[in-house]
N, C-alpha and C. Protein backbone atom coordinates (compact mmCIF):
# COMPACT_ATOMS: atom_id res chain seq x y z
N UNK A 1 148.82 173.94 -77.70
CA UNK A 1 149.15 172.83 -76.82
C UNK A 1 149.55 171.61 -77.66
N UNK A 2 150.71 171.12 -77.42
CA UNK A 2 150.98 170.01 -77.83
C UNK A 2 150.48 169.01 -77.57
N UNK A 3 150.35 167.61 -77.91
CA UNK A 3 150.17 166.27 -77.83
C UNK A 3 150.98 165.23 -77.93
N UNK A 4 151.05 164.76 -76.80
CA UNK A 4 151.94 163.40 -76.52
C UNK A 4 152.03 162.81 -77.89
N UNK A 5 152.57 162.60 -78.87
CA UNK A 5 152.90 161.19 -79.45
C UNK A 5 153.78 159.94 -79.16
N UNK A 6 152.85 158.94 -79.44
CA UNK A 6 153.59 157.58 -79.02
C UNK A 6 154.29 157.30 -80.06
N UNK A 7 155.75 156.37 -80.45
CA UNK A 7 156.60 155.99 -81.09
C UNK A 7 155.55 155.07 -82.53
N UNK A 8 154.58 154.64 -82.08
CA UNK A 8 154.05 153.64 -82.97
C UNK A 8 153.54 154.92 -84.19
N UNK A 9 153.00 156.04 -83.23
CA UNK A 9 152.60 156.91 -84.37
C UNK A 9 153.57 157.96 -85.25
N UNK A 10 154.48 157.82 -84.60
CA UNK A 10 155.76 158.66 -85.23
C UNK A 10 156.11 157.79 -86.33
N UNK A 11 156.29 156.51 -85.95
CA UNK A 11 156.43 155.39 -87.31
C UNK A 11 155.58 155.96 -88.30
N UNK A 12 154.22 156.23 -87.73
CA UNK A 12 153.29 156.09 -89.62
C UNK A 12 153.14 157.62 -89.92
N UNK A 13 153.62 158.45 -89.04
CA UNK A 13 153.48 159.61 -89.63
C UNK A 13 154.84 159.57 -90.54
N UNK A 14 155.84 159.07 -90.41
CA UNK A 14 157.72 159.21 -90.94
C UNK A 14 157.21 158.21 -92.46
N UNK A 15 156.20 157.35 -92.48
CA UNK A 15 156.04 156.03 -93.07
C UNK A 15 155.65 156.52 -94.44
N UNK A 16 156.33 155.97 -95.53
CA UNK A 16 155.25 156.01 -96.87
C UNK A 16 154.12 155.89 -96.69
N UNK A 17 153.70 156.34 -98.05
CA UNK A 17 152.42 156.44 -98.15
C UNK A 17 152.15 155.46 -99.47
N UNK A 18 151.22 155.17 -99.89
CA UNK A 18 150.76 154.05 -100.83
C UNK A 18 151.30 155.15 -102.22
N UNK A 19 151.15 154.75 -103.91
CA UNK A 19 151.57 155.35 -104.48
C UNK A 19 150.20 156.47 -105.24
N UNK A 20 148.89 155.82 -104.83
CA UNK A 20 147.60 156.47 -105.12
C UNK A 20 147.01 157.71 -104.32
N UNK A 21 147.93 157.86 -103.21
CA UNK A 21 148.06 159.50 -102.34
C UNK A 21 148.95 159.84 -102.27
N UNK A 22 150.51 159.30 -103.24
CA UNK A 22 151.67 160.44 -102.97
C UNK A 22 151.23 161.73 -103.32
N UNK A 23 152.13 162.26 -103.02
CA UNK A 23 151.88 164.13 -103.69
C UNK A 23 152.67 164.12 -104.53
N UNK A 24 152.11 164.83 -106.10
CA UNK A 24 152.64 164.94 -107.12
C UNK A 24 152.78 166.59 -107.09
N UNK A 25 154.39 166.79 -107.58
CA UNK A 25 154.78 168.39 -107.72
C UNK A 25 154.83 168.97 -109.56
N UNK A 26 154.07 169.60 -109.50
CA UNK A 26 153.87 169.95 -111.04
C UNK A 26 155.36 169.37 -111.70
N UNK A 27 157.00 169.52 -110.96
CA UNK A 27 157.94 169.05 -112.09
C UNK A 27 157.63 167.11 -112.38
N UNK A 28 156.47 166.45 -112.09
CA UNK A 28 156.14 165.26 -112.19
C UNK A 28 156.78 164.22 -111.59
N UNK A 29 157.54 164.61 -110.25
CA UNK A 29 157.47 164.31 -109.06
C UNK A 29 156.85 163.63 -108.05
N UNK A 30 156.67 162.37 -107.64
CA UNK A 30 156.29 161.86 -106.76
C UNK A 30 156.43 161.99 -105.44
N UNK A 31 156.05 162.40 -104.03
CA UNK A 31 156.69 162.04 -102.93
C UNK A 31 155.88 161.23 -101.94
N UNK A 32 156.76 160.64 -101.15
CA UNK A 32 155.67 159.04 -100.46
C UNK A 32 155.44 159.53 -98.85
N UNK A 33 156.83 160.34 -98.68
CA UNK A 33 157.00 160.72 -97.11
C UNK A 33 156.93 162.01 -96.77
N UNK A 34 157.13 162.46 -95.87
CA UNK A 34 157.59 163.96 -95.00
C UNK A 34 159.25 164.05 -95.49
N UNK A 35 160.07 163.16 -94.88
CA UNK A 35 161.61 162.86 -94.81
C UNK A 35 161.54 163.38 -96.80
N UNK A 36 160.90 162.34 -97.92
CA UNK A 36 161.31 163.07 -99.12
C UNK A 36 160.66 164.73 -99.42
N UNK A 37 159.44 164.82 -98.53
CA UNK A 37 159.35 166.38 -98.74
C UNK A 37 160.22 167.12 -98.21
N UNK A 38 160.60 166.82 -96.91
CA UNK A 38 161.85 167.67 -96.73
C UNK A 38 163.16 167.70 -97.30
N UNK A 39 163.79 166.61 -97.98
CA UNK A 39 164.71 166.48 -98.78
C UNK A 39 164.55 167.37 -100.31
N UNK A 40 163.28 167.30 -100.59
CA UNK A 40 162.72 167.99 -102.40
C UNK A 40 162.94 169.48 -101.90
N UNK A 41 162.15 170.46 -100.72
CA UNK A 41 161.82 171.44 -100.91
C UNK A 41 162.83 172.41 -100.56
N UNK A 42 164.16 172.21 -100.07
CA UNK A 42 165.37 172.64 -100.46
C UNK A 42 165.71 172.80 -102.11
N UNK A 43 165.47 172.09 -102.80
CA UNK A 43 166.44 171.82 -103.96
C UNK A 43 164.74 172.22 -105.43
N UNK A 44 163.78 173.02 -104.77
CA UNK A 44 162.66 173.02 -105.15
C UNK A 44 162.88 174.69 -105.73
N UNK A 45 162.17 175.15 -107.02
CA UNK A 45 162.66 176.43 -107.32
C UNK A 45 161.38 177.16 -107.17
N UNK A 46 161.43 178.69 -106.65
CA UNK A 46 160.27 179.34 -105.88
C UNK A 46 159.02 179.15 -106.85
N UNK A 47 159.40 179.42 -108.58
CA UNK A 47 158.42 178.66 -109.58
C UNK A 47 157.55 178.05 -109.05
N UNK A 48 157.62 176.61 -108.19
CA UNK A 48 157.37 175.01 -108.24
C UNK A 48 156.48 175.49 -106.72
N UNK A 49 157.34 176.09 -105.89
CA UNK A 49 156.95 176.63 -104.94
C UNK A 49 155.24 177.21 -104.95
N UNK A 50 155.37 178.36 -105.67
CA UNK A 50 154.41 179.17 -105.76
C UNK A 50 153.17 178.58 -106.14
N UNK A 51 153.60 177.79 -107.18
CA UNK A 51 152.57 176.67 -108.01
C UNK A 51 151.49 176.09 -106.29
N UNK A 52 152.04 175.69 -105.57
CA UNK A 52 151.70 174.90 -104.74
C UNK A 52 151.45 175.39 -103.62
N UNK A 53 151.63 176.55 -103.32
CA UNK A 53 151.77 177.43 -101.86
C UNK A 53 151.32 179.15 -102.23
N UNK A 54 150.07 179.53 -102.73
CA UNK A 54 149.70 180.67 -102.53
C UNK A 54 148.67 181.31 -102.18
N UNK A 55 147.96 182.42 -101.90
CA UNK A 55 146.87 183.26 -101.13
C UNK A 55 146.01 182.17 -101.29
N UNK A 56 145.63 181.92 -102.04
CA UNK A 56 144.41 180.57 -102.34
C UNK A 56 144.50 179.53 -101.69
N UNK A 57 145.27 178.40 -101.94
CA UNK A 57 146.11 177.19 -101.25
C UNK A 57 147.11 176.88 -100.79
N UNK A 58 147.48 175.78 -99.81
CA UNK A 58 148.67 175.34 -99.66
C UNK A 58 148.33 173.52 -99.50
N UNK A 59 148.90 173.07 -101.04
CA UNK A 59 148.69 172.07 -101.26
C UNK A 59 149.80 170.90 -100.20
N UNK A 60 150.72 171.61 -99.34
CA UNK A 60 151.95 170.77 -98.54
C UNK A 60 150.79 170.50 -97.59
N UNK A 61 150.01 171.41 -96.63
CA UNK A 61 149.53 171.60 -95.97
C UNK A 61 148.00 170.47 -95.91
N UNK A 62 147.32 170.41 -97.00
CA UNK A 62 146.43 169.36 -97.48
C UNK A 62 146.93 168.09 -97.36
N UNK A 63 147.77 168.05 -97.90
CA UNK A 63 148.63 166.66 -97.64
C UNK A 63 148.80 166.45 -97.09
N UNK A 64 149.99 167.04 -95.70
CA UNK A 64 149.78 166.78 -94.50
C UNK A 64 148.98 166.19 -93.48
N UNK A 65 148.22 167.05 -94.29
CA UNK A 65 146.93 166.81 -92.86
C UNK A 65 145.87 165.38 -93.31
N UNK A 66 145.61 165.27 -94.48
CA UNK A 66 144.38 164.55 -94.82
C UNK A 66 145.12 162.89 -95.30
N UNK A 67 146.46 163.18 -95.86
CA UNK A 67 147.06 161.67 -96.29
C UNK A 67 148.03 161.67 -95.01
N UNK A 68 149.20 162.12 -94.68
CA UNK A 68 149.89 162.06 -93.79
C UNK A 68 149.06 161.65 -92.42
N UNK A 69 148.42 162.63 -92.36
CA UNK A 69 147.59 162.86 -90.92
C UNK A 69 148.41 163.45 -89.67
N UNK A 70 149.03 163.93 -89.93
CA UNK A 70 149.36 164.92 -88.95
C UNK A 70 148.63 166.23 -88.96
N UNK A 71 147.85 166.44 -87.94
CA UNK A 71 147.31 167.44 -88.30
C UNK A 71 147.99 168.78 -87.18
N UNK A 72 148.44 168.38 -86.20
CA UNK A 72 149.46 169.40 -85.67
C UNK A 72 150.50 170.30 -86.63
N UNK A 73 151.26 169.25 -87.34
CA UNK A 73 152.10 169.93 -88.54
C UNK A 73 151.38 170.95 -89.33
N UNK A 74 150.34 170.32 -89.90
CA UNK A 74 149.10 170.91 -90.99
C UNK A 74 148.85 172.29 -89.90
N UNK A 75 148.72 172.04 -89.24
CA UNK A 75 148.23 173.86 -88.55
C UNK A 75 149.41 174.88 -88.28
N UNK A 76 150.69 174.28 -88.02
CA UNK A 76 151.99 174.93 -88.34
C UNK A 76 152.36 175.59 -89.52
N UNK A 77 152.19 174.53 -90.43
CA UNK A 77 152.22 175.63 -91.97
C UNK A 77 150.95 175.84 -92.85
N UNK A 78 150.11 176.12 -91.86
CA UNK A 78 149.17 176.58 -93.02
C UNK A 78 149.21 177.84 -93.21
N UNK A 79 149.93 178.43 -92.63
CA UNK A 79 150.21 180.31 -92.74
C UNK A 79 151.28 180.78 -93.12
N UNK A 80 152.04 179.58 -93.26
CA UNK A 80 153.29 180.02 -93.59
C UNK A 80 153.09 179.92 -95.35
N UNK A 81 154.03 181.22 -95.95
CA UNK A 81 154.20 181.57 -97.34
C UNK A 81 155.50 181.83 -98.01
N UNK A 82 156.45 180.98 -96.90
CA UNK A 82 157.89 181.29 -97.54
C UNK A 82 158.32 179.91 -97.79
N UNK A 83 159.22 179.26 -98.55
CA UNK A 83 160.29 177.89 -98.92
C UNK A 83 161.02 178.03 -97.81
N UNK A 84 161.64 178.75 -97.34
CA UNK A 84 162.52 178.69 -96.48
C UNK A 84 162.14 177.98 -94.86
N UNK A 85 160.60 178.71 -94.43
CA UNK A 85 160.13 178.80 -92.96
C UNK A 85 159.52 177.19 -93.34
N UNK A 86 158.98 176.65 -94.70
CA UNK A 86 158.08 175.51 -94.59
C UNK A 86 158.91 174.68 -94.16
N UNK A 87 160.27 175.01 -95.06
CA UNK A 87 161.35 173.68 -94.90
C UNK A 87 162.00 173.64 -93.00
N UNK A 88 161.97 174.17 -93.11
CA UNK A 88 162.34 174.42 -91.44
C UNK A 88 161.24 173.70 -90.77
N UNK A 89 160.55 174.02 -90.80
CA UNK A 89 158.80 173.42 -89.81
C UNK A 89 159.10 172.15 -90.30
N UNK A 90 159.17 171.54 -91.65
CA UNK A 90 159.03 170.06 -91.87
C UNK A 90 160.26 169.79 -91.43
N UNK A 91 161.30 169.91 -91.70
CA UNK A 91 162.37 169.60 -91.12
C UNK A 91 162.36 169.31 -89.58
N UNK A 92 161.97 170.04 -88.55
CA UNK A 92 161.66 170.12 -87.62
C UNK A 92 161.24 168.75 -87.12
N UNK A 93 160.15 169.19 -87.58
CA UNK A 93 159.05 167.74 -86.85
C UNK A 93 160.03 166.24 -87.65
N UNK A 94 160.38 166.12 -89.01
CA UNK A 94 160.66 165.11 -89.35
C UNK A 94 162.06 164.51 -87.83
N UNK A 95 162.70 165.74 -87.57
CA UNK A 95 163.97 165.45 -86.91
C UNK A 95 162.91 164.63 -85.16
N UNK A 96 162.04 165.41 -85.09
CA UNK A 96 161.22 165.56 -83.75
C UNK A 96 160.73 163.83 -83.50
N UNK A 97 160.35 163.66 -84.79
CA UNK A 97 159.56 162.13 -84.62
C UNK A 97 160.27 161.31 -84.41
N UNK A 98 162.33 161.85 -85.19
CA UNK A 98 162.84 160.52 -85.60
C UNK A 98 163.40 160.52 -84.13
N UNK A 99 163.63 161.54 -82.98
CA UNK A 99 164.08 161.13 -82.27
C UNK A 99 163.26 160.70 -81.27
N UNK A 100 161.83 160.48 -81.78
CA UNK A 100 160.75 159.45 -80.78
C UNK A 100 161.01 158.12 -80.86
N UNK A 101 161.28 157.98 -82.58
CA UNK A 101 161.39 156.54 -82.95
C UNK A 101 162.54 155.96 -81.97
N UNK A 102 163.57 156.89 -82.27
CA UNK A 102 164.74 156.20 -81.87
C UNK A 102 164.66 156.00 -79.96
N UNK A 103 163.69 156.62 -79.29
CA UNK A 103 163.39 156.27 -78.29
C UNK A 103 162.87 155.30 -77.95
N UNK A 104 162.03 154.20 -78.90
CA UNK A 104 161.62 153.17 -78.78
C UNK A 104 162.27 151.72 -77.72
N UNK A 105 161.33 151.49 -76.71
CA UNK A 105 162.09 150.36 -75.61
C UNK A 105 162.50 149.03 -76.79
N UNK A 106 163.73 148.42 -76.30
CA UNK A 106 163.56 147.58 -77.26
C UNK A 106 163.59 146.05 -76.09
N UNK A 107 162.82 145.44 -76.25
CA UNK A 107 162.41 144.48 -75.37
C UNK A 107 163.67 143.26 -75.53
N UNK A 108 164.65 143.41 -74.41
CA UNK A 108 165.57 141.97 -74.53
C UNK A 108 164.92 140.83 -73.44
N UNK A 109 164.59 139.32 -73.77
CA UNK A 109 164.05 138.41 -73.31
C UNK A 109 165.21 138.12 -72.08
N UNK A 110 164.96 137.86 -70.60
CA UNK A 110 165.54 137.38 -69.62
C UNK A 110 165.54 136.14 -69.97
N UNK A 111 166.67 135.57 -69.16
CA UNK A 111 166.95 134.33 -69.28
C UNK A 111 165.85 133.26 -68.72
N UNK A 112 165.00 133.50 -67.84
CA UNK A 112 164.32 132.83 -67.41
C UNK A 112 163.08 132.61 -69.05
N UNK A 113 162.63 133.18 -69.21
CA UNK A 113 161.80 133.25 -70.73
C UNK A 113 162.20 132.78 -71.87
N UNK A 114 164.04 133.02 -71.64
CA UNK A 114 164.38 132.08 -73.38
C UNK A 114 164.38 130.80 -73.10
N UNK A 115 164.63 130.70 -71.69
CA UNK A 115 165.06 128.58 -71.00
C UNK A 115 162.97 128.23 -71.58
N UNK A 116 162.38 129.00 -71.14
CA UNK A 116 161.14 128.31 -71.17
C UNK A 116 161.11 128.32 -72.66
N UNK A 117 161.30 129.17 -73.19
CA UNK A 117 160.99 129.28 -74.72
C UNK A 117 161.50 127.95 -75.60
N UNK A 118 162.18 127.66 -75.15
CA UNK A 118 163.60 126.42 -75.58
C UNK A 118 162.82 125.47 -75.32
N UNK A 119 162.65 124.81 -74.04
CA UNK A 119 162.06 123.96 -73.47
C UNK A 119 160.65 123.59 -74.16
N UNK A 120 159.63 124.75 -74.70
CA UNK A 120 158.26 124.51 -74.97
C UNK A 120 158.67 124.31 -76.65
N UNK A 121 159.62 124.38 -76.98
CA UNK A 121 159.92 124.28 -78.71
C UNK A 121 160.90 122.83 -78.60
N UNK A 122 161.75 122.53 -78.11
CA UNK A 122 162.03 121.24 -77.55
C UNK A 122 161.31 119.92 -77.78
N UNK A 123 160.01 120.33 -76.76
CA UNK A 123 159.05 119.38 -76.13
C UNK A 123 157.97 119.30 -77.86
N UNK A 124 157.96 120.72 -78.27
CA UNK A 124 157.29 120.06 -79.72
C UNK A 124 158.05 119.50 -80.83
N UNK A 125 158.95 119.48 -80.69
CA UNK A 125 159.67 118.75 -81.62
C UNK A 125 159.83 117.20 -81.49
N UNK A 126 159.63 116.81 -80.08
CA UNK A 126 159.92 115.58 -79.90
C UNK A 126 158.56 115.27 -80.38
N UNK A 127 157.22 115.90 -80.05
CA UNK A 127 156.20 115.44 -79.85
C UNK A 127 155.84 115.06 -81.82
N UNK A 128 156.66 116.06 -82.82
CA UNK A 128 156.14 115.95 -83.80
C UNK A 128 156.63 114.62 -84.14
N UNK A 129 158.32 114.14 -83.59
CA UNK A 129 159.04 113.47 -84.26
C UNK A 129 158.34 111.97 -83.91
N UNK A 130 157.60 112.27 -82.62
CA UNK A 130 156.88 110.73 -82.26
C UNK A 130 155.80 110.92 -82.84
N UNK A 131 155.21 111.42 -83.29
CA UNK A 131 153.80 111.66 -84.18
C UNK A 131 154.01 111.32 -85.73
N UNK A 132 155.53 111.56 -86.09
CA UNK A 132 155.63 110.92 -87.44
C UNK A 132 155.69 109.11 -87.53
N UNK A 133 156.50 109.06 -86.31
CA UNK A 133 156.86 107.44 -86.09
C UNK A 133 155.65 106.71 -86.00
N UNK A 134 155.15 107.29 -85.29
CA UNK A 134 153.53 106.63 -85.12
C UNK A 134 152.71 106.56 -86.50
N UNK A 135 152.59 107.58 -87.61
CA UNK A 135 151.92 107.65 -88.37
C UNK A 135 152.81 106.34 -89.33
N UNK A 136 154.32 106.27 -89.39
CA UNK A 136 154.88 105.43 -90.12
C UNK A 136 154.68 104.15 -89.77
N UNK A 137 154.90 103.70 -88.23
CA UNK A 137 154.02 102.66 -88.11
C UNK A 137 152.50 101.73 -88.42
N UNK A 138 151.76 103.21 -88.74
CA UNK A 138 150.20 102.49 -89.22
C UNK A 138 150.55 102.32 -90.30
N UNK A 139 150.93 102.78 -91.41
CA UNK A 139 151.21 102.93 -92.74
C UNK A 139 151.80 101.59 -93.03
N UNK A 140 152.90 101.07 -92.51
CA UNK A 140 153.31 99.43 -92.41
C UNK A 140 152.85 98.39 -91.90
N UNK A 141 151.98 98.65 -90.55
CA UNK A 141 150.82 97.80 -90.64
C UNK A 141 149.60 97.86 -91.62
N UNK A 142 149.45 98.48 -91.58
CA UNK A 142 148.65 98.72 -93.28
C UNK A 142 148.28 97.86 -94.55
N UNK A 143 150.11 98.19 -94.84
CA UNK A 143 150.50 97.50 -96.04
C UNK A 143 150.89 95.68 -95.70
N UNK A 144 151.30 95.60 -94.41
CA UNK A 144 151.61 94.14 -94.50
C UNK A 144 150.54 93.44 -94.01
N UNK A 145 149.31 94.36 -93.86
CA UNK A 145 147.71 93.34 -93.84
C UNK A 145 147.27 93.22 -95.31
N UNK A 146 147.68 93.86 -96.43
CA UNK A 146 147.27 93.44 -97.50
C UNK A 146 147.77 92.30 -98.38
């Protein structure tokens, strides 16, 4: 069963990651996102592969789940043992989220809200510009009592 995701979380699942939980690939490789794992593990040789994905572990899969936090993904390939099927699954979801993101409402202000907006930024400006005058005024009475 799937789970609703909201756009805010598609952001931080798509989102770097700090540089103290990227995933490092034995060729000394950094990656921050999903989007650069799916870009690397095309162009990744079964070598590099194997290193990282066999009977024992699947270090994509760890990552996923515990820094990424997707843990839906993480249960998709944790069985999987081919380059080909992982890149597909990440591929997948990376395409899946981006077209959540891109579903995002984007809030345009009615006219009634920008007139007020105007009006309440307006009204402080005058209020600062008489608040300076005033302060310049004490300042010269001030000086011409001394």
């Amino acid at each position: 069963m799937r789970r609703k995701i909201n756009p805010a979380e598609a952001n931080r699942i798509l989102g770097k990651v700090p540089e103290h939980v990227s995933f490092w690939l034995c060729t000394n490789q950094k990656l921050f996102s999903l989007r650069e794992l799916s870009a690397i593990l095309t162009n990744v040789g079964d070598e590099v592969f194997r290193y990282h994905v066999n009977r024992d572990k699947n270090d994509f899969e760890n990552w996923i789940r515990d820094v990424i936090q997707d843990r839906e993904l993480a249960r998709e390939i944790s069985r999987i043992k081919t380059k080909e099927t992982l890149n597909r699954k990440i591929s997948d979801r990376v395409e899946q989220l981006s077209r959540i993101i891109k579903t995002l409402p984007t809030k345009k202000p009615n006219k009634k809200t920008a007139k007020k907006a105007k009006k309440k930024s307006s009204k402080k400006a005058k209020k600062r510009k008489f608040s300076k005058r005033k302060i310049k005024k004490k300042i010269r009475k001030k000086k011409s009592r001394r």
